[in-house]
N, C-alpha and C. Protein backbone atom coordinates (compact mmCIF):
# COMPACT_ATOMS: atom_id res chain seq x y z
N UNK A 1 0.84 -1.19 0.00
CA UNK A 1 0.00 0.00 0.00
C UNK A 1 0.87 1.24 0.00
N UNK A 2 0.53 2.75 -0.75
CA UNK A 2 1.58 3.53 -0.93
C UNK A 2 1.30 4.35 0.47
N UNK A 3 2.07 5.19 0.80
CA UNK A 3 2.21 5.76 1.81
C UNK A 3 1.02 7.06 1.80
N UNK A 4 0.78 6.74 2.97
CA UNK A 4 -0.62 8.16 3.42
C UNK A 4 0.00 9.70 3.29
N UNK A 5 -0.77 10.11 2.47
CA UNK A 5 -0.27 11.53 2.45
C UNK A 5 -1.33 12.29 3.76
N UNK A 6 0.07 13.05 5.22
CA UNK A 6 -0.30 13.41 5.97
C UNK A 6 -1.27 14.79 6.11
N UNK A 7 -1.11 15.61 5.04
CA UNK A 7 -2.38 16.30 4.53
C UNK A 7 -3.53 16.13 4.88
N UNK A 8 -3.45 15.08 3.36
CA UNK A 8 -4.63 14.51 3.36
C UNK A 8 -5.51 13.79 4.60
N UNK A 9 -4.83 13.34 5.68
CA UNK A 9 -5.61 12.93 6.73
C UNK A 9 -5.65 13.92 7.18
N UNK A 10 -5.10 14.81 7.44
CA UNK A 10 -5.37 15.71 8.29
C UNK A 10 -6.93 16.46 7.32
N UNK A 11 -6.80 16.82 5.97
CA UNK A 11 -7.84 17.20 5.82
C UNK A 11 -9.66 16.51 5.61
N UNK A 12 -8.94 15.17 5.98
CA UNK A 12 -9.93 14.13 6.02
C UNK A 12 -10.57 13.93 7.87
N UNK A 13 -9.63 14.37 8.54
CA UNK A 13 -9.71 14.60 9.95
C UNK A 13 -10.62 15.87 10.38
N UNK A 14 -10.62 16.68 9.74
CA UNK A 14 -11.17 18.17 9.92
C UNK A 14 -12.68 18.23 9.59
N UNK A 15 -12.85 17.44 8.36
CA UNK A 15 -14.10 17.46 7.46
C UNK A 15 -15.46 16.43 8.52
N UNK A 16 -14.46 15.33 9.11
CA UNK A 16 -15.20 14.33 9.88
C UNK A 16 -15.75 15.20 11.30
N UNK A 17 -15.10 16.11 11.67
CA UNK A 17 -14.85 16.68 12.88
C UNK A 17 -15.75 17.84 12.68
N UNK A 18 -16.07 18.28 11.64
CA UNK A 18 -16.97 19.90 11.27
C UNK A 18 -18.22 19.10 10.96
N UNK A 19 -18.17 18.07 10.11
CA UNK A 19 -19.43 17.22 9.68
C UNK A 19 -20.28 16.91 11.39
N UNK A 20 -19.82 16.36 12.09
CA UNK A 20 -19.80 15.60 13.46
C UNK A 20 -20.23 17.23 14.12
N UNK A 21 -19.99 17.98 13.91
CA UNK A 21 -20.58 19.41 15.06
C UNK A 21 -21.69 19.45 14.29
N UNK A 22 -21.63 19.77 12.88
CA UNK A 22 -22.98 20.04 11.98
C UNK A 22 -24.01 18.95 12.04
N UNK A 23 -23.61 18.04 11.95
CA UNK A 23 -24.62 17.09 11.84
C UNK A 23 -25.14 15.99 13.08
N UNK A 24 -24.16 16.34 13.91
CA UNK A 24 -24.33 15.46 15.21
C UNK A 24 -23.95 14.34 15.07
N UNK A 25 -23.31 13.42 14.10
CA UNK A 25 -23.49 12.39 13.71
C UNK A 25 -21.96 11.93 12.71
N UNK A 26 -21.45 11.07 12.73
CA UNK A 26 -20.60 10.85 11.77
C UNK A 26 -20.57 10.64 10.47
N UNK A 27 -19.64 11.09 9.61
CA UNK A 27 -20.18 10.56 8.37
C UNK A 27 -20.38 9.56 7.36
N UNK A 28 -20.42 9.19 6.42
CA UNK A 28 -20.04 7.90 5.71
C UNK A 28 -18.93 8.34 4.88
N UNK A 29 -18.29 7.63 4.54
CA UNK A 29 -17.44 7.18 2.84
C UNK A 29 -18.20 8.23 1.96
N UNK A 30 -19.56 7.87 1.48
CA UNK A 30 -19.61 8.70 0.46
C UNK A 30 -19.66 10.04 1.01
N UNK A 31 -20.07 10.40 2.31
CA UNK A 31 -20.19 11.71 2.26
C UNK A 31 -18.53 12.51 2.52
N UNK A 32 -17.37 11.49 2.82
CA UNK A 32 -16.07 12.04 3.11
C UNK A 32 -15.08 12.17 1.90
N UNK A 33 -15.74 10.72 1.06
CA UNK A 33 -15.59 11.04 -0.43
C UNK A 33 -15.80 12.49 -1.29
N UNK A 34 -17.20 12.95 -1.00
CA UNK A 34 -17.96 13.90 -1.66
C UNK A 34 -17.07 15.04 -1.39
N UNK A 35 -17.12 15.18 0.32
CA UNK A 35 -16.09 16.71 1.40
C UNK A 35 -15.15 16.62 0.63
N UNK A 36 -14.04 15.65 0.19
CA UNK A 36 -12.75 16.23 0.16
C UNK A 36 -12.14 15.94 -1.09
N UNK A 37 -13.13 15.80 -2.00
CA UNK A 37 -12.47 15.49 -3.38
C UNK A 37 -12.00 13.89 -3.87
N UNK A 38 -12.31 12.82 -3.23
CA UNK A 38 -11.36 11.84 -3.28
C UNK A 38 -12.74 10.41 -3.99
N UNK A 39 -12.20 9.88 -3.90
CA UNK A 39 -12.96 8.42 -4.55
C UNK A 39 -13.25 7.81 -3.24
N UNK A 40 -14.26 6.79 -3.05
CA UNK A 40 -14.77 6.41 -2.33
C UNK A 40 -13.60 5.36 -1.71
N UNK A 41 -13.29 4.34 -2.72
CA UNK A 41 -12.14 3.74 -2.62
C UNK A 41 -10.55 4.20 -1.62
N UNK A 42 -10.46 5.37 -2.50
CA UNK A 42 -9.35 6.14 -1.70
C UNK A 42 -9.51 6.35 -0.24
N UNK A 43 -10.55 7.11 -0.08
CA UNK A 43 -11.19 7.55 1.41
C UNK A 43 -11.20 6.08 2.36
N UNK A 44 -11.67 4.80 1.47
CA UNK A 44 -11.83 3.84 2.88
C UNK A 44 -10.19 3.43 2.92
N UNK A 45 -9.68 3.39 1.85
CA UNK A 45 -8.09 3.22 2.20
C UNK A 45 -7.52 4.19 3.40
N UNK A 46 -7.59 5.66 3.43
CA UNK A 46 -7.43 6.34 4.47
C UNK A 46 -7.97 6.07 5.73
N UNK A 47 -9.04 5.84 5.87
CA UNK A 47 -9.44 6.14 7.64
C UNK A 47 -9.30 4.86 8.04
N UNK A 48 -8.68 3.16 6.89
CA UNK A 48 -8.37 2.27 7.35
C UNK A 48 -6.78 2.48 7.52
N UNK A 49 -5.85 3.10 7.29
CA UNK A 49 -4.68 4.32 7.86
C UNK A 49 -4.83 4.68 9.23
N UNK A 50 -5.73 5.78 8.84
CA UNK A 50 -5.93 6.84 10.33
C UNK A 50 -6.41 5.70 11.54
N UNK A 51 -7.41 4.78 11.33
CA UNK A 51 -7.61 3.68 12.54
C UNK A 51 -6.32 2.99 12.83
N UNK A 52 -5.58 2.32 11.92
CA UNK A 52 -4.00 1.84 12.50
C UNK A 52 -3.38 2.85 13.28
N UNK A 53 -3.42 3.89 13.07
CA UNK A 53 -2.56 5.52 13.54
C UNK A 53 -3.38 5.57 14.87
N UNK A 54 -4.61 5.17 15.15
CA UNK A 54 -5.16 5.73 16.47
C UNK A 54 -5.71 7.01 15.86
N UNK A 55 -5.93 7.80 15.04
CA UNK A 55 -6.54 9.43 14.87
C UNK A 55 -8.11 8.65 14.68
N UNK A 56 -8.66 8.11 14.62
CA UNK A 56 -10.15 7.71 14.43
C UNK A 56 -9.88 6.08 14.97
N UNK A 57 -11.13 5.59 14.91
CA UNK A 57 -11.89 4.38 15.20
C UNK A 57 -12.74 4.13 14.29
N UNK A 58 -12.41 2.91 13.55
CA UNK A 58 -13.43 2.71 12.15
C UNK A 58 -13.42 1.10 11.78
N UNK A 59 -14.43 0.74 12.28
CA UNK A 59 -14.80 -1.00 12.22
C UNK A 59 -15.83 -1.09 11.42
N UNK A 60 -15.96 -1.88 10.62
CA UNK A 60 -17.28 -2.56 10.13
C UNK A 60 -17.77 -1.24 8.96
N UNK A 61 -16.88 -0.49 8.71
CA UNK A 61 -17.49 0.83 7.52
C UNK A 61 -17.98 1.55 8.79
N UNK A 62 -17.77 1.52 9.63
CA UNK A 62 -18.65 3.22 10.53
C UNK A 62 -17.24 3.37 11.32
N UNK A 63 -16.92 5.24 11.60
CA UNK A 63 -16.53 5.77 12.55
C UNK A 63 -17.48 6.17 13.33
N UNK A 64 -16.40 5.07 14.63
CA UNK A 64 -17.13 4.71 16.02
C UNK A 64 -16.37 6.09 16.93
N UNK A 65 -15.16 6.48 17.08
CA UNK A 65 -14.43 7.36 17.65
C UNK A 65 -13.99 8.59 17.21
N UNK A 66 -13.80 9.46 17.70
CA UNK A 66 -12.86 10.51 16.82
C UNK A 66 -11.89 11.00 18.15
N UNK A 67 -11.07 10.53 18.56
CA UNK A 67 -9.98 10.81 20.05
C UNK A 67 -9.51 12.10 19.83
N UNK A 68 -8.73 12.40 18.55
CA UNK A 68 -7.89 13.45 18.58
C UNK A 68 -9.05 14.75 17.68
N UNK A 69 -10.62 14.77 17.54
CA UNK A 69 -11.13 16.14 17.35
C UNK A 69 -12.22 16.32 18.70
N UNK A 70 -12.13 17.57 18.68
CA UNK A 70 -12.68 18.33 19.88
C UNK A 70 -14.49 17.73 18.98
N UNK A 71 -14.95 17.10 19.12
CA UNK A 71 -16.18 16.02 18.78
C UNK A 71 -17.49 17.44 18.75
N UNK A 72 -17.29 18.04 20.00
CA UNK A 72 -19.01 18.63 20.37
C UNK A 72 -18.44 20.19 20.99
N UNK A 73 -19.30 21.08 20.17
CA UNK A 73 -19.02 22.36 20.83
C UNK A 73 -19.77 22.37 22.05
N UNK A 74 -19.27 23.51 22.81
CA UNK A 74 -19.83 23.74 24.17
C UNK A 74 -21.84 23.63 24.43
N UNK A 75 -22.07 22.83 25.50
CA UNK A 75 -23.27 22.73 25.74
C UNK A 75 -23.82 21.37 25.07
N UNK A 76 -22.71 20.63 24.66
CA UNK A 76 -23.56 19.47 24.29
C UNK A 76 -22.48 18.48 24.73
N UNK A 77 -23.43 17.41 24.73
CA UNK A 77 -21.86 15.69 24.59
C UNK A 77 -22.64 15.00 24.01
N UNK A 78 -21.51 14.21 23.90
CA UNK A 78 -21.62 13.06 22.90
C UNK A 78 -21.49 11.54 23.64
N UNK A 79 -22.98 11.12 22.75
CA UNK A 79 -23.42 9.34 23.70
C UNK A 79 -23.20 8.41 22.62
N UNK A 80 -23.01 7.87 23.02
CA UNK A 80 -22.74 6.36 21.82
C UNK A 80 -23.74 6.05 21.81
N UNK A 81 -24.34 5.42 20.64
CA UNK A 81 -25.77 4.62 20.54
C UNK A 81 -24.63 2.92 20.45
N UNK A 82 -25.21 2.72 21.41
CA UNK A 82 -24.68 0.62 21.56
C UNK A 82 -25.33 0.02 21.15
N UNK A 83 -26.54 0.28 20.36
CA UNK A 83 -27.27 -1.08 19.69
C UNK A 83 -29.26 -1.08 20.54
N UNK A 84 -29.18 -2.09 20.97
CA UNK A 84 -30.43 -2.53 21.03
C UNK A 84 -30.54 -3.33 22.69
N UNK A 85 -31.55 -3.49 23.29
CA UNK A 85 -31.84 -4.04 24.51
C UNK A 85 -33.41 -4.41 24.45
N UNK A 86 -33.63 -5.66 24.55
CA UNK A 86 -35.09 -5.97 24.84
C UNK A 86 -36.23 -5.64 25.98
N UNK A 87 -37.05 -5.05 26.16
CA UNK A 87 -37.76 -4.76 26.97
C UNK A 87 -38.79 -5.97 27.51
N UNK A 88 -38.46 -6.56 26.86
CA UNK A 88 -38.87 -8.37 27.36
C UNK A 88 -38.33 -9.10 27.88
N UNK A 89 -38.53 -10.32 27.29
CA UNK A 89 -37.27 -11.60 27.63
C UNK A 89 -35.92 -11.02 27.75
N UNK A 90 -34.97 -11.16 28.31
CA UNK A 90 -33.54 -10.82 28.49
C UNK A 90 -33.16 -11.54 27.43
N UNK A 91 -32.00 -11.03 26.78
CA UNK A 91 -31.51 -11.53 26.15
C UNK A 91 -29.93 -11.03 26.14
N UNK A 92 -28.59 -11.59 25.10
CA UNK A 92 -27.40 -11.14 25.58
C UNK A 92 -27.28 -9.93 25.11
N UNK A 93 -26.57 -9.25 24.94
CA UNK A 93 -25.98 -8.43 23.98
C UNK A 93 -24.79 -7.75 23.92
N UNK A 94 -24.41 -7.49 23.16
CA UNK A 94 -22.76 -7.08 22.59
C UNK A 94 -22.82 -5.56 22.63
N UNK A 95 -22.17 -4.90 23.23
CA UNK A 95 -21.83 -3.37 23.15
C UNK A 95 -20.90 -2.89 22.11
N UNK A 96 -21.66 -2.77 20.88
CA UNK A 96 -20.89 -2.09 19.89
C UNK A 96 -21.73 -1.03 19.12
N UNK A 97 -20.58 -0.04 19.30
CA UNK A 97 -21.22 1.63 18.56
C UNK A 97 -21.42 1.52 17.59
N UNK A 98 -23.04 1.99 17.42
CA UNK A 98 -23.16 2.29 16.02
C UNK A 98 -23.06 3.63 15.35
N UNK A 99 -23.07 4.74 16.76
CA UNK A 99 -22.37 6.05 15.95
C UNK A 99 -22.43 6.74 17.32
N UNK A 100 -22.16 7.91 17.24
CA UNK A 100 -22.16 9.03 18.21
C UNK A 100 -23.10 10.11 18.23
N UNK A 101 -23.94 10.11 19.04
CA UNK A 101 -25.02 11.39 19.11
C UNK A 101 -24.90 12.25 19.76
N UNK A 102 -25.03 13.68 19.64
CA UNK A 102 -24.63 14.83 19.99
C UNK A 102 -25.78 15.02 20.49
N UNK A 103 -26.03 15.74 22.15
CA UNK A 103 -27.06 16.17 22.43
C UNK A 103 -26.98 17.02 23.88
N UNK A 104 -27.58 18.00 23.77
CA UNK A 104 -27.34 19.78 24.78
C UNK A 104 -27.70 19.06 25.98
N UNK A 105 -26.94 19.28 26.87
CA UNK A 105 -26.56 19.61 28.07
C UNK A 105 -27.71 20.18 28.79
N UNK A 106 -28.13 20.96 27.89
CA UNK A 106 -29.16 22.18 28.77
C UNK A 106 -30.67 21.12 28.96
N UNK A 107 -30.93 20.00 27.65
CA UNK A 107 -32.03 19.46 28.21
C UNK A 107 -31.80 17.67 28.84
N UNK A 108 -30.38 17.41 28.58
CA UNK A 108 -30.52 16.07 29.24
C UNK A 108 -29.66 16.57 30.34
N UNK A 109 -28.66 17.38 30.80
CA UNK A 109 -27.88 17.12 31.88
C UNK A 109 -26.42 16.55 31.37
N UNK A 110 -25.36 16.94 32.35
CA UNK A 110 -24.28 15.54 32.40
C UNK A 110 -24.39 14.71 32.80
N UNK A 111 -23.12 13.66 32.57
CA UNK A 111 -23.05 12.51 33.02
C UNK A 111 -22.49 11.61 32.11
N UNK A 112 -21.63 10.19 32.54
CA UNK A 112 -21.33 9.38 31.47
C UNK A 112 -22.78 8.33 31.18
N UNK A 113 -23.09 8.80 29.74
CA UNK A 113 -24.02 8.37 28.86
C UNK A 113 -23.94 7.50 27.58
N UNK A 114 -25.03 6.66 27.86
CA UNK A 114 -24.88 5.62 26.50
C UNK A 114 -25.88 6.13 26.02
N UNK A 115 -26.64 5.55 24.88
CA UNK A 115 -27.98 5.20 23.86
C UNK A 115 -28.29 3.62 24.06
N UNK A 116 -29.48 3.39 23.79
CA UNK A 116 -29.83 2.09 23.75
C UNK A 116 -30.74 2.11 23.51
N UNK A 117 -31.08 1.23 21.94
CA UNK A 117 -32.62 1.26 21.39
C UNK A 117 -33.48 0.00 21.57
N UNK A 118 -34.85 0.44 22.22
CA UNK A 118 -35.77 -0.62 22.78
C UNK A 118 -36.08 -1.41 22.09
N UNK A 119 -35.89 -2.48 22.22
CA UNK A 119 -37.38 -3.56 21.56
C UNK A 119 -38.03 -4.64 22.54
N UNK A 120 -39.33 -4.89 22.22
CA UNK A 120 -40.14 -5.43 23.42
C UNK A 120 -41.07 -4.72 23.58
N UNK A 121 -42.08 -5.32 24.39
CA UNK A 121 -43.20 -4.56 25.19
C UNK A 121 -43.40 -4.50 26.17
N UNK A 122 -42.48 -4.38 26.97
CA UNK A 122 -42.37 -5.33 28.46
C UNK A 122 -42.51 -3.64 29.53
N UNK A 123 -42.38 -2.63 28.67
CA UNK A 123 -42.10 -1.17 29.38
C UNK A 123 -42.74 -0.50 28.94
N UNK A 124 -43.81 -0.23 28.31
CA UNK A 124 -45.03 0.26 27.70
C UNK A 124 -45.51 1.40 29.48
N UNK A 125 -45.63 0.58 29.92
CA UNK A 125 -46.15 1.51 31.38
C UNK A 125 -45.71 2.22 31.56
N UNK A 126 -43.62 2.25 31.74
CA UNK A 126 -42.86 3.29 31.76
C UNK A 126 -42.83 4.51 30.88
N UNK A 127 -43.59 4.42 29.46
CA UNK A 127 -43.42 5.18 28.60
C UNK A 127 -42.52 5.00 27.58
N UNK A 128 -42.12 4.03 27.84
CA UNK A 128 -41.23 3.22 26.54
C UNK A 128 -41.58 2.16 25.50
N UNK A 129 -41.50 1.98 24.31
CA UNK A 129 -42.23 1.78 23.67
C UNK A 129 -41.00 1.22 22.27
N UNK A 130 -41.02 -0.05 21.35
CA UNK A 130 -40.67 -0.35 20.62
C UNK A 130 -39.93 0.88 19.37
N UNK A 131 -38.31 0.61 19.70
CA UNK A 131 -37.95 1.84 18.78
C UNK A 131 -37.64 2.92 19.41
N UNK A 132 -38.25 3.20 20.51
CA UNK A 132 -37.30 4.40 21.26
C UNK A 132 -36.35 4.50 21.80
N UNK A 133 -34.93 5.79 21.93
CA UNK A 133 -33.37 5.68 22.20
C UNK A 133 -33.90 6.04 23.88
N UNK A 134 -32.79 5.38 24.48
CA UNK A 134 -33.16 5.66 25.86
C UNK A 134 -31.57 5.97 26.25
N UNK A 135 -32.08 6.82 26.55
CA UNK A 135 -30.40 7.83 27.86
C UNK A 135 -30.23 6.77 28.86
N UNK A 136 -29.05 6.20 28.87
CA UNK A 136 -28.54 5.74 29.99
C UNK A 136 -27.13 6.19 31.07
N UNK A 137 -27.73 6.67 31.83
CA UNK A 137 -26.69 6.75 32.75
C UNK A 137 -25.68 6.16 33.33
N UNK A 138 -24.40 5.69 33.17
CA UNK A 138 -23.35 4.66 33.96
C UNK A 138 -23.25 5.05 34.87
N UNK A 139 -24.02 3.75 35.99
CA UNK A 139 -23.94 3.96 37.18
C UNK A 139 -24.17 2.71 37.95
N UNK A 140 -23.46 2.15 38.99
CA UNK A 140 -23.61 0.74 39.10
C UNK A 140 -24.88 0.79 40.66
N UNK A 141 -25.37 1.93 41.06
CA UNK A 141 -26.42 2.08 41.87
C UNK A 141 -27.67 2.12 41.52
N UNK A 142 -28.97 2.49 42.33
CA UNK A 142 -30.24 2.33 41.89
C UNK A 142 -31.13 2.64 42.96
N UNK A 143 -32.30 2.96 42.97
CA UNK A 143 -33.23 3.44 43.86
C UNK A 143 -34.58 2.39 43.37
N UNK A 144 -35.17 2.36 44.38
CA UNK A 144 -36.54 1.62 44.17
C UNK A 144 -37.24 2.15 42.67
N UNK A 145 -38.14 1.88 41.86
CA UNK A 145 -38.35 2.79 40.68
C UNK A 145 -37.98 2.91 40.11
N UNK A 146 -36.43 2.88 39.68
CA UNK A 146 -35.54 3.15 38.63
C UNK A 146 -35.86 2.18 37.93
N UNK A 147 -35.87 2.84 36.51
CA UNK A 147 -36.06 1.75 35.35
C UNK A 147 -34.12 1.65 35.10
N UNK A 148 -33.90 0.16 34.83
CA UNK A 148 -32.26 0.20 34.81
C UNK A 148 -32.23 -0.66 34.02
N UNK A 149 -30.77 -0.61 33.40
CA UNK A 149 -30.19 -1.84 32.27
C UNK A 149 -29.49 -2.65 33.69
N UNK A 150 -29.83 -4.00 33.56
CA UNK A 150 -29.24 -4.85 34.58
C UNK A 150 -29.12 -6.59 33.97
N UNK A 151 -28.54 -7.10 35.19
CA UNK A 151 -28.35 -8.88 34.73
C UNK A 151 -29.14 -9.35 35.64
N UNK A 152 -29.74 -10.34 34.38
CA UNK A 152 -30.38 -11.46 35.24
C UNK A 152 -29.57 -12.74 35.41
N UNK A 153 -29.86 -13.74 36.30
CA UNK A 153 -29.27 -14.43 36.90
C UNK A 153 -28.23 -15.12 35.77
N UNK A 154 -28.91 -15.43 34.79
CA UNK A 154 -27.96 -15.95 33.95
C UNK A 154 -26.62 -14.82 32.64
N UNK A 155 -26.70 -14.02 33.26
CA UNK A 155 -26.16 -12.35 33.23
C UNK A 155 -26.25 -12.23 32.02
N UNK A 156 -27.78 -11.86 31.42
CA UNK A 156 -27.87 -11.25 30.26
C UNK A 156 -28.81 -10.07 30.76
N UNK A 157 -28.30 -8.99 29.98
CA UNK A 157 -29.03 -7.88 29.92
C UNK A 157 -30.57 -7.70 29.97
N UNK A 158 -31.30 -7.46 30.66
CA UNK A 158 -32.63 -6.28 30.50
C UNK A 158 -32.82 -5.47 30.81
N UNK A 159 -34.10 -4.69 30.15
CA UNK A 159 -34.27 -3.17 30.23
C UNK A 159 -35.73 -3.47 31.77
N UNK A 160 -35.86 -2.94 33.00
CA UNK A 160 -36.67 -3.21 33.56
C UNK A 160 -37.10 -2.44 35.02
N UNK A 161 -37.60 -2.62 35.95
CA UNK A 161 -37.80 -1.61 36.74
C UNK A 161 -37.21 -2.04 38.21
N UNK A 162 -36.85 -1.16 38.49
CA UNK A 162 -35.93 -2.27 40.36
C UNK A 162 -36.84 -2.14 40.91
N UNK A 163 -37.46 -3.24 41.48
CA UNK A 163 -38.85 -3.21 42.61
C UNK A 163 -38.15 -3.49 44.21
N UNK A 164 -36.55 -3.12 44.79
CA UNK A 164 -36.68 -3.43 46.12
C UNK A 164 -35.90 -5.17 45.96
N UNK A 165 -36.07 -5.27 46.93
CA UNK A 165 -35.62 -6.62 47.79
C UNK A 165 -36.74 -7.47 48.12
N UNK A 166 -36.73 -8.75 48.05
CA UNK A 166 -38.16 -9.30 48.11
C UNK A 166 -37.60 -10.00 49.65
N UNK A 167 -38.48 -9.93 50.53
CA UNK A 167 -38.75 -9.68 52.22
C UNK A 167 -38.61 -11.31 52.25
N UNK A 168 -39.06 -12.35 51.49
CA UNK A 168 -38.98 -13.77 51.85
C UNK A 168 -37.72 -14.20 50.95
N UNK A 169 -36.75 -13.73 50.17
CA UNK A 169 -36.18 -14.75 49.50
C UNK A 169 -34.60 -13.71 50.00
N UNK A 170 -35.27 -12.41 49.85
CA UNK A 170 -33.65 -11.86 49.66
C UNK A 170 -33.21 -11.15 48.56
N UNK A 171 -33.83 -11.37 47.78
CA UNK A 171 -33.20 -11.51 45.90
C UNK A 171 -33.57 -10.25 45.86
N UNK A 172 -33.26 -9.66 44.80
CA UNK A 172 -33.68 -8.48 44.27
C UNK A 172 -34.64 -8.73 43.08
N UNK A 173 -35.48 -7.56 42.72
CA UNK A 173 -36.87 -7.68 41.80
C UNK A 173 -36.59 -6.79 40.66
N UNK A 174 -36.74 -7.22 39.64
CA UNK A 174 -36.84 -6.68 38.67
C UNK A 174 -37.92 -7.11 37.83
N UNK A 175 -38.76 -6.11 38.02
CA UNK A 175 -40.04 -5.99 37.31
C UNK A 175 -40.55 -5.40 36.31
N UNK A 176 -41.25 -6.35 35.33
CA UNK A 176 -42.35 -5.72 33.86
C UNK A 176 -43.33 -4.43 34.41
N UNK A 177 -43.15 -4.04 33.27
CA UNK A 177 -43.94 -2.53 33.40
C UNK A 177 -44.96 -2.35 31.85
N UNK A 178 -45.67 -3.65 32.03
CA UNK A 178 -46.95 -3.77 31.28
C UNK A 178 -47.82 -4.44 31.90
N UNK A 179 -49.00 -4.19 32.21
CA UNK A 179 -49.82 -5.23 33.47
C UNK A 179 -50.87 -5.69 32.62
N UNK A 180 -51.02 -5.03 31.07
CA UNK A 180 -51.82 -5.63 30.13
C UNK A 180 -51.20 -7.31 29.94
N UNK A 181 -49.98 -6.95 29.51
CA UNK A 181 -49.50 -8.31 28.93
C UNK A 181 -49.23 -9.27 29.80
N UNK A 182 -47.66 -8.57 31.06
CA UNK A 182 -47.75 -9.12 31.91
C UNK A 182 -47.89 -9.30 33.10
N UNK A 183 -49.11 -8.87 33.84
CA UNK A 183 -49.65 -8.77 35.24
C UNK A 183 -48.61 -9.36 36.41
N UNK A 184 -47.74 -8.99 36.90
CA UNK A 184 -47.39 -9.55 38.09
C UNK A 184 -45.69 -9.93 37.71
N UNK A 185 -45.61 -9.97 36.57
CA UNK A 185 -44.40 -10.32 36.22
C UNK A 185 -43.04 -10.13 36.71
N UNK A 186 -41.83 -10.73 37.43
CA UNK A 186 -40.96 -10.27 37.27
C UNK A 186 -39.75 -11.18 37.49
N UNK A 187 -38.63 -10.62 37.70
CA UNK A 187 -37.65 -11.21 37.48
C UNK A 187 -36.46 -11.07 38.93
N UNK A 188 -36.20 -12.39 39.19
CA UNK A 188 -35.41 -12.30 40.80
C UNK A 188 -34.35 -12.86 40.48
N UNK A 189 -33.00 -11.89 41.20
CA UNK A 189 -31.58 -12.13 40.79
C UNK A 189 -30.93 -12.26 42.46
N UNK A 190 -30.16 -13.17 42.26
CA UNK A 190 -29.52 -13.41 43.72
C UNK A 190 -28.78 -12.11 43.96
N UNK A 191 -28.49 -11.75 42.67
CA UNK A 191 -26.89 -10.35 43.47
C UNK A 191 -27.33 -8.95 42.30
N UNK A 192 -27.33 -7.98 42.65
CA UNK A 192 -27.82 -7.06 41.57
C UNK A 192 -26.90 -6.23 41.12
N UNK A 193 -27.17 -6.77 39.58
CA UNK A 193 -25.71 -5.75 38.64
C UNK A 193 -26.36 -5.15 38.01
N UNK A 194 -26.24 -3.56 38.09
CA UNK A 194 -26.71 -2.68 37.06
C UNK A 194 -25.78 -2.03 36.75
N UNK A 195 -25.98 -1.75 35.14
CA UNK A 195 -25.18 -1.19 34.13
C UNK A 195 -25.16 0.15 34.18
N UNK A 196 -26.50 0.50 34.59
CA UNK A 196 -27.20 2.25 33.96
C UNK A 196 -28.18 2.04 34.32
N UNK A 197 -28.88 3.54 34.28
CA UNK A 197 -30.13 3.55 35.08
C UNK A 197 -30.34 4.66 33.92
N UNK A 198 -32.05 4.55 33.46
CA UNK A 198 -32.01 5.27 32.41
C UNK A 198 -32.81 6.21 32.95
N UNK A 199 -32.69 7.62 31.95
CA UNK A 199 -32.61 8.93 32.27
C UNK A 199 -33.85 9.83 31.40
N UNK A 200 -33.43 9.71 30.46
CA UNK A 200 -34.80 9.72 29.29
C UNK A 200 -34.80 9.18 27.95
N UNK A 201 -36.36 9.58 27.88
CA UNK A 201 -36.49 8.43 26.35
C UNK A 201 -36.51 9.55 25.20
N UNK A 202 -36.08 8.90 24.23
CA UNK A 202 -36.21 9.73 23.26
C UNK A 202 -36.98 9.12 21.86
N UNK A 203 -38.25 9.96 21.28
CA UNK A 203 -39.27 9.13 20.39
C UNK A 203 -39.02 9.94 19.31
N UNK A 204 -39.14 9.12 18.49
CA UNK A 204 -39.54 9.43 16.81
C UNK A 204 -41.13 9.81 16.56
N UNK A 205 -40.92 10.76 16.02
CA UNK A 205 -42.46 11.58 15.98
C UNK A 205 -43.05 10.52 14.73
């Protein structure tokens, strides 16, 4: 492979980094193609460069990272969207970024924050609903009420509500928050691991 012209990343670095304030969002190939003059080809040859170099993070065709650009002007940060979490049955899941979302300070708050998009019906009560991004907070605590990402006994992830300590067993409760579907439902873990405790939802109109 011929040698990276340092320019050129650098002006391939700048474009990702102005795109990412403008758009909240990272860009693709074609659109870094389009910014800086280059062939689509060329461009994935580069930021598969700049990821060996450490200046970006780029797996699977998406930039997941940008370390070395200032990502978010003042009043906002930036959450990773990780994929998906069932609001049902537990199931496993793999924490991998599918991009970076930019979002103000002024209406979610700080804090270290993920994304995580619902599926299930298991939280309908909470106000959550198939398809919506939910703010999660990293935090390995919890209050009665908190809807939280946690493990169940066999330590796979769900999205669900901490009901307390149950008075005859000990265990901790993690409970459905649909009483249509499932009345009474819930879920008892000998030791309680939570991931995040979520913060707000966010819906598609």
């Amino acid at each position: 492979m011929r040698s990276k012209d340092p320019e050129l990343m650098e002006k391939i670095s700048r474009y990702i980094g102005d795109y990412y304030r403008k758009i909240h969002r990272t860009p693709t190939v074609r659109a870094i193609a389009e910014g800086v003059g280059l062939s689509k080809s060329a461009v994935y040859n580069y930021l598969r460069e700049m990821n060996a170099r450490d200046m970006i993070t780029y797996e699977d065709g998406v930039i997941t990272d940008l370390p070395k650009i200032d990502k978010t002007e003042t009043g906002y940060f930036s959450a990773p969207l990780v994929g998906s979490i069932r609001c049902g049955d537990p199931e496993t899941e793999e924490e991998q970024v599918e991009m970076y979302v930019s979002l103000p300070e002024a209406l979610f708050g700080r804090g270290d924050f993920y994304l995580l998009r619902a599926t299930g019906d298991s939280m309908v009560d909470a106000g959550i609903t198939e398809g919506d991004l939910i703010l999660i907070r990293k935090q390995p605590s919890c209050e009665i009420g908190d809807v939280v990402v946690a493990l169940d006994q066999d330590g796979q992830n769900t999205l669900k509500v901490y009901g307390g300590i149950d008075k005859e067993n000990g265990m901790a409760i993690l409970e459905y928050a649909n009483e249509e579907a499932y009345p009474g439902e819930r879920i008892l873990v000998s030791k309680l691991v939570v991931q995040g405790v979520a913060k707000h939802v966010i819906k598609r109109l």
